[in-house]
Protein backbone atom coordinates (compact mmCIF):
# COMPACT_ATOMS: atom_id res chain seq x y z
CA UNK A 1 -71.52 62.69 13.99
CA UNK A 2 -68.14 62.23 15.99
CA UNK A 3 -69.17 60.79 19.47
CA UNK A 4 -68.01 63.45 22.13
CA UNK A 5 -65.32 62.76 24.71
CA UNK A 6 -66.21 62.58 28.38
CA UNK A 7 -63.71 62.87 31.03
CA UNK A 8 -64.14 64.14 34.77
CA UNK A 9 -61.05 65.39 35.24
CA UNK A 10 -60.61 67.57 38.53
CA UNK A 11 -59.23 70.08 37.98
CA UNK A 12 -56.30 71.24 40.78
CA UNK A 13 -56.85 74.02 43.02
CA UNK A 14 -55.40 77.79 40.84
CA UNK A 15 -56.52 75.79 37.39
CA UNK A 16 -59.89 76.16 35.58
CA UNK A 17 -61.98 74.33 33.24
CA UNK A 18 -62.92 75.81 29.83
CA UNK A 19 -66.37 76.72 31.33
CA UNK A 20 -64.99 77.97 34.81
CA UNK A 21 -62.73 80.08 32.97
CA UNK A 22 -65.39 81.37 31.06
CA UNK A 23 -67.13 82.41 33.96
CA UNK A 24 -64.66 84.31 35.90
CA UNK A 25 -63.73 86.42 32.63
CA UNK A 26 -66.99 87.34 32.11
CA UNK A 27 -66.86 88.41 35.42
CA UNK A 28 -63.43 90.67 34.73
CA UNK A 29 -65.20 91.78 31.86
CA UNK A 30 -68.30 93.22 34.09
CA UNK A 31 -66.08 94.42 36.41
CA UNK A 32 -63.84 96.43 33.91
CA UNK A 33 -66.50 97.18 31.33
CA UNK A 34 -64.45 100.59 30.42
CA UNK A 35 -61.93 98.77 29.28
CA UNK A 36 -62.50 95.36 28.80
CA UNK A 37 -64.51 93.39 25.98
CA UNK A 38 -65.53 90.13 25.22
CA UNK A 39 -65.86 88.79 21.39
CA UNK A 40 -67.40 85.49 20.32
CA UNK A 41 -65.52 83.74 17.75
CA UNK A 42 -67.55 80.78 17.42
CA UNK A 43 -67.43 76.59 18.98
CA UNK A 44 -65.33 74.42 19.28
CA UNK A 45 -65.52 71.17 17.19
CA UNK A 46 -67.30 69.73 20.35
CA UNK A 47 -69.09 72.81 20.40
CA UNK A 48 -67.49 74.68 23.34
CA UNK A 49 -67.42 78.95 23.21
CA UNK A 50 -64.01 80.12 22.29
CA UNK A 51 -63.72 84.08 23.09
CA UNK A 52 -61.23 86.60 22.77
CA UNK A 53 -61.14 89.87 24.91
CA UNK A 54 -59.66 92.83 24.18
CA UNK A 55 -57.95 95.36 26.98
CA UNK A 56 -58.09 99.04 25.74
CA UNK A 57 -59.39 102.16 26.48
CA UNK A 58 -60.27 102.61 22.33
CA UNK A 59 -62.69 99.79 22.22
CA UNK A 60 -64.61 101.96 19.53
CA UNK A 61 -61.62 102.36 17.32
CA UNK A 62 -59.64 99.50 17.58
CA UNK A 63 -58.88 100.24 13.50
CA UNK A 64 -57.03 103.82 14.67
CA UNK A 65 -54.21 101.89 17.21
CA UNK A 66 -51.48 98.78 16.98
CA UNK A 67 -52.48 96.00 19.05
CA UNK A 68 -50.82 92.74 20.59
CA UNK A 69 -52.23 89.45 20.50
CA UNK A 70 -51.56 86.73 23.32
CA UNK A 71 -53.07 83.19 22.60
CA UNK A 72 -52.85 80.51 25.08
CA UNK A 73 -53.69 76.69 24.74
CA UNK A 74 -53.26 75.54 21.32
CA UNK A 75 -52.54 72.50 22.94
CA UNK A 76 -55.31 71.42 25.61
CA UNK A 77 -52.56 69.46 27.82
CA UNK A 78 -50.59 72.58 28.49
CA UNK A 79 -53.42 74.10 30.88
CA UNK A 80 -50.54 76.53 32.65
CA UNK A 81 -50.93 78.50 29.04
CA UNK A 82 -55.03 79.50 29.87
CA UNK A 83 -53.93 80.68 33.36
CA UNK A 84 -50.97 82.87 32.30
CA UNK A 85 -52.99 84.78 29.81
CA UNK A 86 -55.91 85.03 32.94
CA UNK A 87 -52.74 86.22 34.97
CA UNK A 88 -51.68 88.65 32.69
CA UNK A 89 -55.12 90.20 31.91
CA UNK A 90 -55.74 90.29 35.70
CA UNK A 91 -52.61 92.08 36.24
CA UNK A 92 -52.92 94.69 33.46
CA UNK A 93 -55.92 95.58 35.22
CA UNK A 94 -55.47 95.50 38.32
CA UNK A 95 -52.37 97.52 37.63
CA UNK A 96 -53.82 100.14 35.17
CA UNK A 97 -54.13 103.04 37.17
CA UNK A 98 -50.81 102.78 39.40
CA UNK A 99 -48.16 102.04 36.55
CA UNK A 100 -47.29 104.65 33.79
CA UNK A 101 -46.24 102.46 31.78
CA UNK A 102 -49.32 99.77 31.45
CA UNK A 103 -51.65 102.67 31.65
CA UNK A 104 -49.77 103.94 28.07
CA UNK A 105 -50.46 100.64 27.00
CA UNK A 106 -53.96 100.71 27.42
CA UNK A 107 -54.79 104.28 26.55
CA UNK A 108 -52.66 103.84 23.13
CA UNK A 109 -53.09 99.99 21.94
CA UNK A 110 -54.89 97.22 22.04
CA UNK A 111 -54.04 94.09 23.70
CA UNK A 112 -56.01 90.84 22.37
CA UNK A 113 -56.13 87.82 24.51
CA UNK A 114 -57.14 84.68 23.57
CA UNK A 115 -56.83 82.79 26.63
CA UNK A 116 -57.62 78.74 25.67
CA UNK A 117 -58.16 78.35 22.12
CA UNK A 118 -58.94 74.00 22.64
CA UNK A 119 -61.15 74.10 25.47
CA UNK A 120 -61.79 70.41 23.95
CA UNK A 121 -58.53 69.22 24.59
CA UNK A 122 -58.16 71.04 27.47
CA UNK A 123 -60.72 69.63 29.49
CA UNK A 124 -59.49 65.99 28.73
CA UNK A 125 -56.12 66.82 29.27
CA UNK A 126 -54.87 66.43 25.53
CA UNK A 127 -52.66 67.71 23.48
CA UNK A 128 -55.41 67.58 20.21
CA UNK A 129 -58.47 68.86 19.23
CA UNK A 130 -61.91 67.01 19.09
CA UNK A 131 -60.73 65.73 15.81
CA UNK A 132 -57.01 64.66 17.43
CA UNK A 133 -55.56 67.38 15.13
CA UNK A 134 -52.47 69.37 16.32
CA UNK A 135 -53.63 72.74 16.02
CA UNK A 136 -49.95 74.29 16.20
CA UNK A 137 -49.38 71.97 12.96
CA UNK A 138 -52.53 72.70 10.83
CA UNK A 139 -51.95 76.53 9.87
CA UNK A 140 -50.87 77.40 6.22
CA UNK A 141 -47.23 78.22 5.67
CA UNK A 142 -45.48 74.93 5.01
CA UNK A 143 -47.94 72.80 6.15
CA UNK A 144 -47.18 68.88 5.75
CA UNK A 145 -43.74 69.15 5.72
CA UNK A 146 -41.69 66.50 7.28
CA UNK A 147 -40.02 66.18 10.12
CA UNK A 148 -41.80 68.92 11.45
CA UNK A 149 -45.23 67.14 11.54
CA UNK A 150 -46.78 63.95 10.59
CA UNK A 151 -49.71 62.44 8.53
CA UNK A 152 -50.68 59.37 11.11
CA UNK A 153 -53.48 60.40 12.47
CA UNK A 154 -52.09 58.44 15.94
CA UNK A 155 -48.83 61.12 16.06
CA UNK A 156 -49.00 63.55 18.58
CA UNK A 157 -47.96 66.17 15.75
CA UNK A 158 -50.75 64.98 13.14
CA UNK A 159 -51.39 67.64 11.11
CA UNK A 160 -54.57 67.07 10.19
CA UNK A 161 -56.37 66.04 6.38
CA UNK A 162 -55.67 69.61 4.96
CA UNK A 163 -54.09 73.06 6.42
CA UNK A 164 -57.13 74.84 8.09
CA UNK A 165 -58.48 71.77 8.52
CA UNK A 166 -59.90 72.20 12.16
CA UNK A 167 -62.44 74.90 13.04
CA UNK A 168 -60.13 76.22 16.54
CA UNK A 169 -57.04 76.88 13.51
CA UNK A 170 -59.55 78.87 11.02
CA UNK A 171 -60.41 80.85 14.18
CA UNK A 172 -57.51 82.27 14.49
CA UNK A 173 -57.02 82.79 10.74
CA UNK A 174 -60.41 84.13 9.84
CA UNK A 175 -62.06 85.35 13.01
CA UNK A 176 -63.42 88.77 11.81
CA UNK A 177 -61.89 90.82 14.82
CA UNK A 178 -58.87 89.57 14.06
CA UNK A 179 -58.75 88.98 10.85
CA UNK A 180 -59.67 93.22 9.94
CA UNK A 181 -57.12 94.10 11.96
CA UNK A 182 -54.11 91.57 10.62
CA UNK A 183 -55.85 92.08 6.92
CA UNK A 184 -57.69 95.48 6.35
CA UNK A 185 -56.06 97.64 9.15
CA UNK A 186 -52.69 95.62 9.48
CA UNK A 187 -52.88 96.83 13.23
CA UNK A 188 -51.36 93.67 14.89
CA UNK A 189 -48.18 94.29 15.38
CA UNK A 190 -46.99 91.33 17.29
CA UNK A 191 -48.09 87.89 18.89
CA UNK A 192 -46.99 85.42 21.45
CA UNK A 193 -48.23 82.06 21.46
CA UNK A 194 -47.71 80.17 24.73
CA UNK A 195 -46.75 76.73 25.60
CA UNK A 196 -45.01 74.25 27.95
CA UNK A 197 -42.75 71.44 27.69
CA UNK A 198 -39.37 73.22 28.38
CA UNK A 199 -38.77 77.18 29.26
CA UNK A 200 -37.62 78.62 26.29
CA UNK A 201 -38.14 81.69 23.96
CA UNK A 202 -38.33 81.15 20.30
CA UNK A 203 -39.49 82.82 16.92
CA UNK A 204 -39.48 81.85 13.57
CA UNK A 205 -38.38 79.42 11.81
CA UNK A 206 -39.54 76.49 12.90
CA UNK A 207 -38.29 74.50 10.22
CA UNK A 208 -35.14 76.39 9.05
CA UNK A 209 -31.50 77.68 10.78
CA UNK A 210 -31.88 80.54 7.94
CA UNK A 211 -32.69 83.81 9.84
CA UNK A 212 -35.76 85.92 8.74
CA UNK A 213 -35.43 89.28 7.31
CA UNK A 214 -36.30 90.44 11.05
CA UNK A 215 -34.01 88.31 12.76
CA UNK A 216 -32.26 91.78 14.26
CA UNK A 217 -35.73 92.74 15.80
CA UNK A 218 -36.11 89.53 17.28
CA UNK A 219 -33.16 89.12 18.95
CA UNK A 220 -33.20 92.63 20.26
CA UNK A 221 -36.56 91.95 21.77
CA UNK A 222 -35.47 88.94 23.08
CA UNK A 223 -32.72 91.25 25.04
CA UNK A 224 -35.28 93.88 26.39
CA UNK A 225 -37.33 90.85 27.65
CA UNK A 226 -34.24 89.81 29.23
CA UNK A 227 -33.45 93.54 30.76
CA UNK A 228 -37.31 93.53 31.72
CA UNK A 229 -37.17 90.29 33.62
CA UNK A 230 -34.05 91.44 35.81
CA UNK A 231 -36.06 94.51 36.17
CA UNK A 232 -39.05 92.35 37.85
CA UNK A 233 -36.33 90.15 39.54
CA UNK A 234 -37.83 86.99 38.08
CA UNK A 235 -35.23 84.29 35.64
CA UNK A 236 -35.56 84.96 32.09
CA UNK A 237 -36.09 82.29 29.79
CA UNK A 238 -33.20 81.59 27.43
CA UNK A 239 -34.36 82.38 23.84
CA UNK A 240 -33.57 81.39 19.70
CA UNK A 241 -35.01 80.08 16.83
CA UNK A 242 -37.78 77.76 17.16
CA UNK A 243 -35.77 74.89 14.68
CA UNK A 244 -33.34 74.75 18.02
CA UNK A 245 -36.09 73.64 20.06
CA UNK A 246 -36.85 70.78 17.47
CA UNK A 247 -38.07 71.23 13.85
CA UNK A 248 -41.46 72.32 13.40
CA UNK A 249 -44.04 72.94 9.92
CA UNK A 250 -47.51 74.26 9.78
CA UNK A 251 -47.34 76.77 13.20
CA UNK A 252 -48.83 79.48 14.36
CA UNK A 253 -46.05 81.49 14.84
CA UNK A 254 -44.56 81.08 11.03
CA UNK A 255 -47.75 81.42 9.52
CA UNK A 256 -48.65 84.83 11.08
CA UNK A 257 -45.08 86.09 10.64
CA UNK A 258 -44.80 85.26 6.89
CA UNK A 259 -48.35 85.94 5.86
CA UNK A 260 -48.90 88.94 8.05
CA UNK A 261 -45.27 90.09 8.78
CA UNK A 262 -46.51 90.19 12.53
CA UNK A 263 -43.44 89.44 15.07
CA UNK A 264 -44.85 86.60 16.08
CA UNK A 265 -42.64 84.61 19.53
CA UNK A 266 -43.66 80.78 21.02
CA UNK A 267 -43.18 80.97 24.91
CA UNK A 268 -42.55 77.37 26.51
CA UNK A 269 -43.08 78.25 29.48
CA UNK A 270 -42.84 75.73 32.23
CA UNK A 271 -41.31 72.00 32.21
CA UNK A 272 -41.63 69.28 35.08
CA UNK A 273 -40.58 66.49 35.71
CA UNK A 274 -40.63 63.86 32.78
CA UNK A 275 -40.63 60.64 35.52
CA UNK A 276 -44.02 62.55 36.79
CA UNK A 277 -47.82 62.12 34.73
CA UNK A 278 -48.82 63.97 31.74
CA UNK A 279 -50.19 66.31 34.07
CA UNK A 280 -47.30 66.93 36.63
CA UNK A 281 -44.69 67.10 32.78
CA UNK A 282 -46.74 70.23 31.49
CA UNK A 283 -48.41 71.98 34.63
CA UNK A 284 -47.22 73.34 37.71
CA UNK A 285 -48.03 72.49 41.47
CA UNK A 286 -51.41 74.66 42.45
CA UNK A 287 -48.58 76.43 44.81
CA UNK A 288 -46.81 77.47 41.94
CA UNK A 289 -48.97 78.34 39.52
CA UNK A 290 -48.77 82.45 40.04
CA UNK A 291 -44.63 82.72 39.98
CA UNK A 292 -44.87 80.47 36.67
CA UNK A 293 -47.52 82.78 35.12
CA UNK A 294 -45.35 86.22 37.04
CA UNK A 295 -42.47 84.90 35.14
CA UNK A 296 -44.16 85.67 31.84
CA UNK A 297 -45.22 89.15 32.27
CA UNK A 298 -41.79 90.30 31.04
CA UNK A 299 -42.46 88.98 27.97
CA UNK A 300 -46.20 89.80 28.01
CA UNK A 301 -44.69 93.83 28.84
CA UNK A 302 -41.89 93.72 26.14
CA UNK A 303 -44.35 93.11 23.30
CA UNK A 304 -47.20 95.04 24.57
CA UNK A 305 -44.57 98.08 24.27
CA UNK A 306 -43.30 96.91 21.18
CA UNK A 307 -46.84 97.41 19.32
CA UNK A 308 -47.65 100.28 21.54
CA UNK A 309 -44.35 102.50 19.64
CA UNK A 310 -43.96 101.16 16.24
């Protein structure tokens, strides 16, 4: 049996641990049982509850309407991720009764959250899973493919033995929520995948210039995201393929676009500063944790609407 990490890592004020997290979403959950859920999709390989939770008004026929999926820490390091999907639940919420437009949302589609996918990683502050896979390498669609992973298991980009390798990828591939409605029901519409490391936008490819059959939609929801975040008065984040970030193989994103056809976007999200700790690179200051995670709701919004009218 693989010896579990231990790590006591204290957590800043405005961040949670996998369990803490936990705990106050099961407390949103109680407190908006009309029209918020909580699914169990299984452990962790250290054996920590992943959930997702679903926002909706239709929780009984979650086949009948589109839906949006948000996931957030496929890579434990990038702990800003978890919060900004807690954010944006928090503030669909809160927010449901007072704005038109989220109340739509909610009364017509389903929005999926999946706020920390590695709670392993994330409590030791790592970038890998239990197994010291890279989760956002190990999915399907050109999996093993260099440059855009590697095969040492020391890389930081190790894709693991096989695709679907680690139990926190097959998750998100085969968890039966999920899975019905990409599969059977073909209800998810789009998905965002958040990060950090730099502030950029990006959708598939990750390992090719050559534009997808959908590269029109993508850059036209790129725009709206930018007309939504001058709307909010917050900076939009500059946005293109994900090959111009560096090139990539085995990701979420390309995966659930060319297996699914969902429109499928990776947010980086924040970047500090590099002369900083591992911490300080990927995660904001406590003070500035909620105009990080404020800054994503424009993308968050221009998705949501996006499943909510196709």
């Amino acid at each position: 049996m693989k010896e579990k990490r231990e790590f006591d890592f204290d957590f800043p004020e405005n961040y949670h641990s996998s369990q803490s997290l936990n705990k106050d979403l099961e407390s949103l959950c109680e407190k908006n049982s009309d029209l918020l859920t909580r699914h169990h999709l299984g452990k962790s390989t250290e054996g920590k509850e992943i959930w997702c939770y679903i926002i909706s008004s239709k929780q009984s026929a979650l086949e009948t309407i589109p839906a949006s999926l948000i996931i957030g820490c496929h890579h434990g390091r990038e702990c800003i991720t978890s919060e900004a999907a807690y954010y944006g639940m928090k503030y669909l919420l809160e927010n449901h009764s007072a704005n038109e437009k989220i109340h739509v949302w909610i009364e017509h589609s389903a929005i999926i959250f999946v706020p920390m996918l590695n709670p392993d990683g994330h409590d030791v502050i790592n970038r890998k899973n239990g197994n010291e896979v890279d989760l956002n390498r190990n999915y399907t669609f050109n999996w093993g493919i260099a440059p855009g992973c590697s095969h040492d298991p020391t890389s930081e980009i190790y894709c693991g033995p096989n695709q679907l390798s680690e139990i926190e990828s097959q998750l998100v591939n085969k968890m039966k929520i999920i899975d019905e409605l990409f599969l059977k029901y073909k209800n998810i519409k789009c998905s965002l995948d958040m990060h950090s490391g730099a502030t950029l936008l990006l959708y598939p490819w990750g390992y090719s210039w050559d534009p997808t059959p959908d590269n029109a939609v993508f850059e036209t929801l790129c725009q709206q995201m930018e007309q939504q975040a001058r709307e909010m008065q917050v900076e939009p984040f500059p946005s293109g393929p994900g090959i111009s970030l560096y090139p990539t193989s085995g990701t979420y994103i390309d995966h659930v676009y060319q297996f699914y056809h969902c429109i499928s976007y990776v947010l980086e999200l924040y970047k500090g500063r590099w002369a900083g700790s591992i911490w300080e690179f990927f995660n904001p200051p406590s003070e500035q944790v909620e105009p990080v995670c404020h800054r994503v709701l424009p993308v968050i919004f221009t998705l949501i609407d996006y499943a909510t009218k196709i």
